[in-house]
C-alpha atoms as a PDB file:
ATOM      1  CA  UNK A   1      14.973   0.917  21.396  1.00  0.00           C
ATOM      2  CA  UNK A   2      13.088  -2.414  20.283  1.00  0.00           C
ATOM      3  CA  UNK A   3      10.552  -3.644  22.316  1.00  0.00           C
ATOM      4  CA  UNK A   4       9.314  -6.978  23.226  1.00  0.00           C
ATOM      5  CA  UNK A   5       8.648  -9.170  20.618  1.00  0.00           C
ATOM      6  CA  UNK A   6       5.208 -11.160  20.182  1.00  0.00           C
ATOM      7  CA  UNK A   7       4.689 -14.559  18.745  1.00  0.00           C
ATOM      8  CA  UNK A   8       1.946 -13.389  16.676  1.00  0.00           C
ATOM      9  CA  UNK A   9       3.226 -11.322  13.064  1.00  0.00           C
ATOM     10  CA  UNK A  10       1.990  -7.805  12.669  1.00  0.00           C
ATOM     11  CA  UNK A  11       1.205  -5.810   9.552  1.00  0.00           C
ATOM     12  CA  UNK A  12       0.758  -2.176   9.097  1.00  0.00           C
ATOM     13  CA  UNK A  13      -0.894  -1.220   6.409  1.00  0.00           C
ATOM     14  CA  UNK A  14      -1.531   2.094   5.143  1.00  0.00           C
ATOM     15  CA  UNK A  15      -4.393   3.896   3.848  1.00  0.00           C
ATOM     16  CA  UNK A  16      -5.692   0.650   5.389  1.00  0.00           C
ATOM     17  CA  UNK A  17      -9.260   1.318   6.038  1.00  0.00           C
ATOM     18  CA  UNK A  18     -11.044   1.674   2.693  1.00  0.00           C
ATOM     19  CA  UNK A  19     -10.438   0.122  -0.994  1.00  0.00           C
ATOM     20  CA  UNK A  20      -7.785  -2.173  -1.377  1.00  0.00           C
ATOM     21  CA  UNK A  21      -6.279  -1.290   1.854  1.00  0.00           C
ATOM     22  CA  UNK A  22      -9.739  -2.160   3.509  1.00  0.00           C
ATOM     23  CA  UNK A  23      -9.434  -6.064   1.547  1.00  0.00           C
ATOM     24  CA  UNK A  24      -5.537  -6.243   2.691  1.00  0.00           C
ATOM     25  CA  UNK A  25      -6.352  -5.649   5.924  1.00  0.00           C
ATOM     26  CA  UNK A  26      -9.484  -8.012   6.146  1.00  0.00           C
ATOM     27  CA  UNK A  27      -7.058 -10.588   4.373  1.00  0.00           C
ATOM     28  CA  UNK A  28      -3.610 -10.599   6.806  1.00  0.00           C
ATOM     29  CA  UNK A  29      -6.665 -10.817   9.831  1.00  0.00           C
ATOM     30  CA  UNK A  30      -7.856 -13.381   8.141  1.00  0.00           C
ATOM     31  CA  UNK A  31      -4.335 -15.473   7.909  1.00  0.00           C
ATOM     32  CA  UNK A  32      -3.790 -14.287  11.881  1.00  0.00           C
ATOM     33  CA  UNK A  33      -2.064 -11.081  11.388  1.00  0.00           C
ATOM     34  CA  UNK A  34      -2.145  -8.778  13.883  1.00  0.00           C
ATOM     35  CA  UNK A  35      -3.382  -6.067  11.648  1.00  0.00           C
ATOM     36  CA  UNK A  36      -2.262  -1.889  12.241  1.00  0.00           C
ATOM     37  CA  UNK A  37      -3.745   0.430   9.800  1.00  0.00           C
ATOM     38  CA  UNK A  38      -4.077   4.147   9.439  1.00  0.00           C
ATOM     39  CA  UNK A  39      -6.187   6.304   8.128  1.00  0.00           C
ATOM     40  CA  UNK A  40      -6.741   9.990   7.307  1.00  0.00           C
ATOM     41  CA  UNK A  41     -10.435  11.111   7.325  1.00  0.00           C
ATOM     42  CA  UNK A  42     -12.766   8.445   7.245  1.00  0.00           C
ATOM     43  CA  UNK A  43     -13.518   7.542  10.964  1.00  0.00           C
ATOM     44  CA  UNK A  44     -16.682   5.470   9.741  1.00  0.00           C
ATOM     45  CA  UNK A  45     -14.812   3.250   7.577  1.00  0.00           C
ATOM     46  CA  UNK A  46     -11.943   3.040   9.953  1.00  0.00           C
ATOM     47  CA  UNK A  47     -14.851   1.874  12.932  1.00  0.00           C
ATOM     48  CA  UNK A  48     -16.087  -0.080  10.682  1.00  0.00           C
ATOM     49  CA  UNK A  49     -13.027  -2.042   9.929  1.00  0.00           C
ATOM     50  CA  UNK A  50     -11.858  -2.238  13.257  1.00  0.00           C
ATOM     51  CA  UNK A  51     -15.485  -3.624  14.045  1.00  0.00           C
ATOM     52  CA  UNK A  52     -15.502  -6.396  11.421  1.00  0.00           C
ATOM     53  CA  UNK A  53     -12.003  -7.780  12.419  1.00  0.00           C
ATOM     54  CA  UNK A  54     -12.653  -7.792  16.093  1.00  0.00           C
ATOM     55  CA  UNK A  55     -16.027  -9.756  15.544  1.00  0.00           C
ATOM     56  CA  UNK A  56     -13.934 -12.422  13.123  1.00  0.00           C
ATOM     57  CA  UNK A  57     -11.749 -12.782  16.197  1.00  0.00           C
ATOM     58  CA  UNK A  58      -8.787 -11.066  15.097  1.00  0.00           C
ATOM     59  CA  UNK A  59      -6.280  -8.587  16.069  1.00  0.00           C
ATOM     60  CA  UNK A  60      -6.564  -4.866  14.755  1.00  0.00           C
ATOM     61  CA  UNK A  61      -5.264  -1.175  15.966  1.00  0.00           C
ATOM     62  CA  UNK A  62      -6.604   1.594  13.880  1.00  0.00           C
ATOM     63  CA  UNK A  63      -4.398   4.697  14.018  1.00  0.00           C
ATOM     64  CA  UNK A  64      -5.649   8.240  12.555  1.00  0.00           C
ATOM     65  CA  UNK A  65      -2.662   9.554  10.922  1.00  0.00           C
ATOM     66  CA  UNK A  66      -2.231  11.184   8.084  1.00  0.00           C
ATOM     67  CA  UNK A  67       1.148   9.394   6.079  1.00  0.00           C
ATOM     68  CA  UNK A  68       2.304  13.104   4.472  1.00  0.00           C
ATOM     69  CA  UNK A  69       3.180  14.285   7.911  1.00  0.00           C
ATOM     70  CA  UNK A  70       6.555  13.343   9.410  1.00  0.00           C
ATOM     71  CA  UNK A  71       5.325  13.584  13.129  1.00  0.00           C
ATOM     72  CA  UNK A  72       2.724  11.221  12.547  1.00  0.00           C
ATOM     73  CA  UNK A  73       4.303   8.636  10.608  1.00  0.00           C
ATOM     74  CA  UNK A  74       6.923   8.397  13.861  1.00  0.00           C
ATOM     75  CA  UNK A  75       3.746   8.075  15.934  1.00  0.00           C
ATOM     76  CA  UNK A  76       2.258   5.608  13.422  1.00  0.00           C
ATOM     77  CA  UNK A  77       5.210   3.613  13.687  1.00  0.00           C
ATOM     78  CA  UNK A  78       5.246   3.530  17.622  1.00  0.00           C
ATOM     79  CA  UNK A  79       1.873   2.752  17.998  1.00  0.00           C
ATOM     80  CA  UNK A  80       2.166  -0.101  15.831  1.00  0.00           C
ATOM     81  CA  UNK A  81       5.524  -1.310  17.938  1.00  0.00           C
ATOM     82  CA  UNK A  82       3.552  -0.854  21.050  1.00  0.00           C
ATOM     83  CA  UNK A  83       0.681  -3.604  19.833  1.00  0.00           C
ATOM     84  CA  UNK A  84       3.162  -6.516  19.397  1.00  0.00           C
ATOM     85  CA  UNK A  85       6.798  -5.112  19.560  1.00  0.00           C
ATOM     86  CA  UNK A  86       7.663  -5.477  15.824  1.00  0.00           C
ATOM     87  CA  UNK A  87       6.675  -5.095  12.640  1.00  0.00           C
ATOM     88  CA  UNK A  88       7.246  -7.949  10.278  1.00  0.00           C
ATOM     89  CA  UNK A  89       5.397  -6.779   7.100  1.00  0.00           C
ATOM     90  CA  UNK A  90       4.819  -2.920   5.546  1.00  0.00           C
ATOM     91  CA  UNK A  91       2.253  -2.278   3.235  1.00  0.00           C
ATOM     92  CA  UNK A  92       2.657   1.054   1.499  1.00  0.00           C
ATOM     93  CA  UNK A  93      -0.688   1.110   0.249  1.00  0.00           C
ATOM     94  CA  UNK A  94      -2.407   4.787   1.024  1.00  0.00           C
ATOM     95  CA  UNK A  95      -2.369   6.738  -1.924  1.00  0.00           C
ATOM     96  CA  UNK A  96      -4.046   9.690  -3.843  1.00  0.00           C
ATOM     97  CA  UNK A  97      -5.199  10.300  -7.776  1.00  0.00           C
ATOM     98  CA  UNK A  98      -5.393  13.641  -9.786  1.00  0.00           C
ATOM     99  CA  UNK A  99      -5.866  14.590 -13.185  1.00  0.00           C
ATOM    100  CA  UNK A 100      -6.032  17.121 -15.540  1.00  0.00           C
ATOM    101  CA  UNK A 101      -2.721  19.012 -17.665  1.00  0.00           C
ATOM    102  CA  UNK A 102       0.575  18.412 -16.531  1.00  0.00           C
ATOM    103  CA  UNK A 103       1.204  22.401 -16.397  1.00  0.00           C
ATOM    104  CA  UNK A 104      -2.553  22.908 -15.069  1.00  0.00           C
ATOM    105  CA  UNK A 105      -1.565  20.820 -11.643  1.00  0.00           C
ATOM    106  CA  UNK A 106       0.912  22.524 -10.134  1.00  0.00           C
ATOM    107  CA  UNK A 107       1.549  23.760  -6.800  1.00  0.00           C
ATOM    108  CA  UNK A 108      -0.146  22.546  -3.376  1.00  0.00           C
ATOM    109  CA  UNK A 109      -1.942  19.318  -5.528  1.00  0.00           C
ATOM    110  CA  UNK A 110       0.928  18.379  -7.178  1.00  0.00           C
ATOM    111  CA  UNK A 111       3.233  18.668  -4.135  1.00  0.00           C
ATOM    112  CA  UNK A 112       0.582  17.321  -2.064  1.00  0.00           C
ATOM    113  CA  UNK A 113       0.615  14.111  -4.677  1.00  0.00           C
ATOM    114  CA  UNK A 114       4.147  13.565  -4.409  1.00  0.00           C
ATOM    115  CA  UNK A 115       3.889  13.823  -0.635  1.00  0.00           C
ATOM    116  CA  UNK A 116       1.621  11.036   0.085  1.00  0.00           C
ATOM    117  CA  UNK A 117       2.115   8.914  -3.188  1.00  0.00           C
ATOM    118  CA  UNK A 118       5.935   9.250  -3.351  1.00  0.00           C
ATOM    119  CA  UNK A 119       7.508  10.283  -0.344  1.00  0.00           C
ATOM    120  CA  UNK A 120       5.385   8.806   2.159  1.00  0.00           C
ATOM    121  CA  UNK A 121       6.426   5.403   1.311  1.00  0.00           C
ATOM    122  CA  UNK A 122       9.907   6.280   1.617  1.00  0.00           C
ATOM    123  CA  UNK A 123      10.166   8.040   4.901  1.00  0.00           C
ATOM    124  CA  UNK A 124       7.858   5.077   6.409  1.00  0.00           C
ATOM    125  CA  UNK A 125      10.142   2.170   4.865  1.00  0.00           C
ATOM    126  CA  UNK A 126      12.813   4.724   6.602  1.00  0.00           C
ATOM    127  CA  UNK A 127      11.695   3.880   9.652  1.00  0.00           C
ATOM    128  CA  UNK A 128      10.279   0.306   9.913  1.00  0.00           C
ATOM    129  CA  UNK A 129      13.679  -1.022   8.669  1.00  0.00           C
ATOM    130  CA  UNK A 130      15.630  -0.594  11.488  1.00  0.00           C
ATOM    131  CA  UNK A 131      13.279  -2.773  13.378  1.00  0.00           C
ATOM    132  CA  UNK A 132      13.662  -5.719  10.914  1.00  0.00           C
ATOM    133  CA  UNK A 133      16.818  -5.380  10.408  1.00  0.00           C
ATOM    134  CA  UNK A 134      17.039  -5.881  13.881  1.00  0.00           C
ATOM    135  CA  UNK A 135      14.797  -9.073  13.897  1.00  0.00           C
ATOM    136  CA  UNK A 136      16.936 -10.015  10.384  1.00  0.00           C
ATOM    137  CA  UNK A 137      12.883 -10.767   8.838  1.00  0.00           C
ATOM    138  CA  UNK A 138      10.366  -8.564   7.258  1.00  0.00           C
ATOM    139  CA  UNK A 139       8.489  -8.233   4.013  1.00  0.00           C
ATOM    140  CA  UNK A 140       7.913  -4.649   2.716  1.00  0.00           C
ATOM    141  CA  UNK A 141       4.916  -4.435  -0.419  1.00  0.00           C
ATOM    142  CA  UNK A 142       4.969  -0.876  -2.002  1.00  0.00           C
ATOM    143  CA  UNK A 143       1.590  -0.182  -4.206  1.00  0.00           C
ATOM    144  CA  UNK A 144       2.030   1.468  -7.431  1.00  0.00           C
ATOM    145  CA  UNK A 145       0.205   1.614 -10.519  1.00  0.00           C
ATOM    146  CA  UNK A 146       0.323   0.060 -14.130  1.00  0.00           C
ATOM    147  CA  UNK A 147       1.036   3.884 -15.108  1.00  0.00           C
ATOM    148  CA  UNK A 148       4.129   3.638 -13.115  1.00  0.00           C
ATOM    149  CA  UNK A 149       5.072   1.297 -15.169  1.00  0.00           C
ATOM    150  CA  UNK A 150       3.588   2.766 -18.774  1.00  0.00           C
ATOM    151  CA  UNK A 151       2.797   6.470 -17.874  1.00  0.00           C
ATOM    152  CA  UNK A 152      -0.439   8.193 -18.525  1.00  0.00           C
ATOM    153  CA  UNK A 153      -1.804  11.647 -20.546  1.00  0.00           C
ATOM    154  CA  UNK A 154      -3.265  13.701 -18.195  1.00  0.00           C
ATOM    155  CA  UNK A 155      -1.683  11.845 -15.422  1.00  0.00           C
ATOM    156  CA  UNK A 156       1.720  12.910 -15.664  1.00  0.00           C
ATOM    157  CA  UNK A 157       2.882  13.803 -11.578  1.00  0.00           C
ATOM    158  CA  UNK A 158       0.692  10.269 -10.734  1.00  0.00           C
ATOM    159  CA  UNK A 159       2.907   8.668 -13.293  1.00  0.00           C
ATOM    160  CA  UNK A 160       6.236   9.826 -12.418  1.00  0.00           C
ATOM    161  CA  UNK A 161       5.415   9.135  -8.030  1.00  0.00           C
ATOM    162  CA  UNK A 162       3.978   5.567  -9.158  1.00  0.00           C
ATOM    163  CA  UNK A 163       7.687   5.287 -11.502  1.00  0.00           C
ATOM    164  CA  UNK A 164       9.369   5.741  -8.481  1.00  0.00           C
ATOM    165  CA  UNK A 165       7.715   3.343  -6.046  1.00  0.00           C
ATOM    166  CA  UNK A 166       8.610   0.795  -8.657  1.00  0.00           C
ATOM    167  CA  UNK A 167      12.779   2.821  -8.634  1.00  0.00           C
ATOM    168  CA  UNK A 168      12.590   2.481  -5.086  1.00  0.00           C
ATOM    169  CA  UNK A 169      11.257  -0.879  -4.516  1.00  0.00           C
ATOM    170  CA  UNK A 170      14.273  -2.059  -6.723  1.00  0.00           C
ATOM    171  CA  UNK A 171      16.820  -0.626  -5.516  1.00  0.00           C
ATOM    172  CA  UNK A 172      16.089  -0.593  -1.817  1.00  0.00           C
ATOM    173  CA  UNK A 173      15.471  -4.740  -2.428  1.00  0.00           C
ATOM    174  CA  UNK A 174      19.524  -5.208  -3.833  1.00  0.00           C
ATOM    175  CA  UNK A 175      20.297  -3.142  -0.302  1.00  0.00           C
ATOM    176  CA  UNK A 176      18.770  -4.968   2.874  1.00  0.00           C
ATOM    177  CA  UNK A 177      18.179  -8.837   0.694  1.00  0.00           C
ATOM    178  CA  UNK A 178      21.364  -9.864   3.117  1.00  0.00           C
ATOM    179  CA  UNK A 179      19.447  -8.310   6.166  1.00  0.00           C
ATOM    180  CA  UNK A 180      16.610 -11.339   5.056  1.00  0.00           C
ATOM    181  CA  UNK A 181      14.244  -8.439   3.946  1.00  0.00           C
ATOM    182  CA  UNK A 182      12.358  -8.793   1.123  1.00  0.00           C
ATOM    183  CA  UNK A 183      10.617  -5.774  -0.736  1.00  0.00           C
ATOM    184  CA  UNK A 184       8.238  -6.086  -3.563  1.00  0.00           C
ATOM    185  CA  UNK A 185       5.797  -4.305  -5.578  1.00  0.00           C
ATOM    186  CA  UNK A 186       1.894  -4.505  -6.650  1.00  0.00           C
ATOM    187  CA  UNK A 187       1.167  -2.602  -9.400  1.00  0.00           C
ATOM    188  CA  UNK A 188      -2.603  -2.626 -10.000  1.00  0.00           C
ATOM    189  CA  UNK A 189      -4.521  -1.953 -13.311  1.00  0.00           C
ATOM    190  CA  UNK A 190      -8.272  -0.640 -13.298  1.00  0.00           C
ATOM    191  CA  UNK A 191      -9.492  -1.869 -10.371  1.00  0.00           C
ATOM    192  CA  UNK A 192     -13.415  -1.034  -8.854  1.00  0.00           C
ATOM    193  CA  UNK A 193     -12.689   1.303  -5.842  1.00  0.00           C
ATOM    194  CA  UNK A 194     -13.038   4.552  -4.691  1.00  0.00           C
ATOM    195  CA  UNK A 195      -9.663   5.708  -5.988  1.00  0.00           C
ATOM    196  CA  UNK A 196     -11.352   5.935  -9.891  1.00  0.00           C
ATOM    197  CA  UNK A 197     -14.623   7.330  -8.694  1.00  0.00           C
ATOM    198  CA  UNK A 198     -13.418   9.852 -10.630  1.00  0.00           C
ATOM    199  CA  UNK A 199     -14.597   8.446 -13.509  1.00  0.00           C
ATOM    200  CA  UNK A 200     -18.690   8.069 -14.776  1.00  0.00           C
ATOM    201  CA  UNK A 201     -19.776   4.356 -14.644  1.00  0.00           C
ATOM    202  CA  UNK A 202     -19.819   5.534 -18.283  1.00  0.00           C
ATOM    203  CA  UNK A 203     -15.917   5.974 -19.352  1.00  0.00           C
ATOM    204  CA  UNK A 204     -15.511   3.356 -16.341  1.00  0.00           C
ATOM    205  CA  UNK A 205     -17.261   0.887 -18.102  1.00  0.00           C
ATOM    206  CA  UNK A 206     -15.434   1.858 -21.812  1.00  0.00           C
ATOM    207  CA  UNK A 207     -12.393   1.567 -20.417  1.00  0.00           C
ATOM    208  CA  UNK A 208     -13.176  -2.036 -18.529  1.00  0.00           C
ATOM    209  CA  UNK A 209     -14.516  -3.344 -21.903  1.00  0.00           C
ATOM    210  CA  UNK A 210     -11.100  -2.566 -23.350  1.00  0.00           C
ATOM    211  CA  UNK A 211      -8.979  -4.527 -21.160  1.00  0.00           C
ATOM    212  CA  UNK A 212      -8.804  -8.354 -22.386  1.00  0.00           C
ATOM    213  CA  UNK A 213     -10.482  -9.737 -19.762  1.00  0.00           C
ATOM    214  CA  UNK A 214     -13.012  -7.566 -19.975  1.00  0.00           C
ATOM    215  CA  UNK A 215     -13.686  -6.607 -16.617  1.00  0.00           C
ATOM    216  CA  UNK A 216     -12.335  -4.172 -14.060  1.00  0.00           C
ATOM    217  CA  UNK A 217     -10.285  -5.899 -11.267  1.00  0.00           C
ATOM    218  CA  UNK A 218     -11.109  -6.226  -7.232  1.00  0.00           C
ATOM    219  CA  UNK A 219      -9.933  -4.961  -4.039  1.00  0.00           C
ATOM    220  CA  UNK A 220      -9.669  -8.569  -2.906  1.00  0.00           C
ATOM    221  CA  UNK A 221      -8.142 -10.024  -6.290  1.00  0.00           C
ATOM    222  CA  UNK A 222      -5.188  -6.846  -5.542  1.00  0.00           C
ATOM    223  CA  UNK A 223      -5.027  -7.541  -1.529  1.00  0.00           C
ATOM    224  CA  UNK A 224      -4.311 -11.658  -2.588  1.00  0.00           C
ATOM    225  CA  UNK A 225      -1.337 -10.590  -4.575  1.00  0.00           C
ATOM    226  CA  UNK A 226      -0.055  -7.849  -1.698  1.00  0.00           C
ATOM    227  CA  UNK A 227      -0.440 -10.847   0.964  1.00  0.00           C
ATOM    228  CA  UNK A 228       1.312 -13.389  -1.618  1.00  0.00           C
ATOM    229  CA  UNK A 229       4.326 -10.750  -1.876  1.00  0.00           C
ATOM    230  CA  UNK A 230       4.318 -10.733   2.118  1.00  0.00           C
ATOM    231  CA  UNK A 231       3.858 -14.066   3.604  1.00  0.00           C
ATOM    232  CA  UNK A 232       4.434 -16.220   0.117  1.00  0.00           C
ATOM    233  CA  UNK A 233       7.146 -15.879  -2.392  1.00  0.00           C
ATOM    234  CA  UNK A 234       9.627 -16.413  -0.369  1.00  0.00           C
ATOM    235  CA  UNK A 235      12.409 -16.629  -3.283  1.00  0.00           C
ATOM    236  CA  UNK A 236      11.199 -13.163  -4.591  1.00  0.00           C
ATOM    237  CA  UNK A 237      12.222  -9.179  -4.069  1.00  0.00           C
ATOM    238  CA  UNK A 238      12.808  -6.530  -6.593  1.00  0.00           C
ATOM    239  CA  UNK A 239       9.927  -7.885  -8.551  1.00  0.00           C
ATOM    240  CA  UNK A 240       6.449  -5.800  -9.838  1.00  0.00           C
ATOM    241  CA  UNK A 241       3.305  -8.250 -10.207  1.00  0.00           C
ATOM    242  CA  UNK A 242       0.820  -5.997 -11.928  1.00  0.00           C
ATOM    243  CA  UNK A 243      -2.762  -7.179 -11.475  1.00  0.00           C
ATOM    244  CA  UNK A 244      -4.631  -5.326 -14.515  1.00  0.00           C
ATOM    245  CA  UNK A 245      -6.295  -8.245 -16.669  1.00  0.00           C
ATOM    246  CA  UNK A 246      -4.056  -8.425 -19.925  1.00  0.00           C
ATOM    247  CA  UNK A 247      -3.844  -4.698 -20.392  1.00  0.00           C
ATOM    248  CA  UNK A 248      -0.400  -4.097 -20.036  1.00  0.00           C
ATOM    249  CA  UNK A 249       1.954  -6.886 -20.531  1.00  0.00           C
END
């Protein structure tokens, strides 16, 4: 049931290719991570990824896989056992936005929301744990959003799915802590990715002015706290570190 185990630490990451999933994965590779990371659509970013680790030296498996569907997160999972026979960090990173009424999104969007943004990270967590449980070690970082923590107009389903990352994270942390498993959660603020490309560099830019330190946060300023949570901090689980530059506090 659990393969061979591998000196070298793995991470699967998903949603792993592009944003902050894209710096997370550049930064475990960096720190010597073997480095697993899924992706949906985007084949070029995924090559490209795969390219730029490999040419730093490092250690990388790209698997397309799309995190909504319960085959493929079991394959996911396998694949990423099959690299270095364990899995000693989960980042529950992939994610999807959408906005508009709370009674106008309804349906196949919302459902598909909850899916990937809520459930997802569940049914993964689900079935990595067994595997460090096993090895008594692992770090599991769950991604939500400063509007888990505050809500949004206009955002409402993204809201409540981010709300429960931060439920779950909690409560799942009190459960495996004696297993040595520690399970933590990033909540970022604005940050400059794809994910808000929804907004014009207009409202973008309004909204960045309003935040104290007036700027818009980084893939790579998020991926340093996700890799703090994983390989640092090793007194901490149950906790939210929200990256968002003074907005919410």
């Amino acid at each position: 049931m659990f393969p061979r185990r591998s000196d070298m630490k793995t991470v699967l990451i998903t949603g792993g290719t592009r944003g902050i999933g894209r710096a997370a994965s550049l930064r475990f590779a960096a720190e010597g991570f073997a480095v697993v990371a899924n992706y949906t659509k985007n084949k070029s970013a995924a090559e490209t990824l795969e390219e730029e680790i490999k040419n730093s030296g490092g250690t990388v498996m790209i698997v397309r896989a799309d995190v909504a569907d319960a085959a493929d997160r079991e394959r996911l999972v396998r694949e990423a056992l099959s690299l270095t026979g364990k899995i000693d960090v989960l980042v529950n990173n992939a994610g999807i936005a959408d906005s508009g009424l709370f009674t106008d999104l309804a349906g196949e969007r919302a459902a598909r929301l909850y899916a990937v943004d809520l459930l997802a990270p569940v049914e993964l967590t689900r079935l990595v744990l067994p595997h460090m449980i096993h090895e008594k070690s692992g770090a599991i970082v769950n991604l939500s959003s400063m509007w888990g923590q505050v809500g949004a107009s206009c955002e409402v389903d993204y809201s409540t799915a981010k709300a429960g990352i931060i439920g779950f994270t909690k409560a799942l942390a009190k459960e495996v802590a004696p297993s040595g498993i520690r399970v933590n959660c990033v909540a970022p603020g604005l940050i400059d990715t794809e994910m808000n490309s929804n907004l014009s560099r207009e409202d973008f830019d309004a909204f960045a002015e309003e935040i104290p330190m007036e700027r818009a946060g980084t893939a790579d300023e998020v991926a340093g706290c996700v890799y703090f949570l994983a390989a640092g901090g090793s007194y901490l689980t149950g906790q939210v570190i929200s990256p968002n530059g003074g907005y919410i506090v």
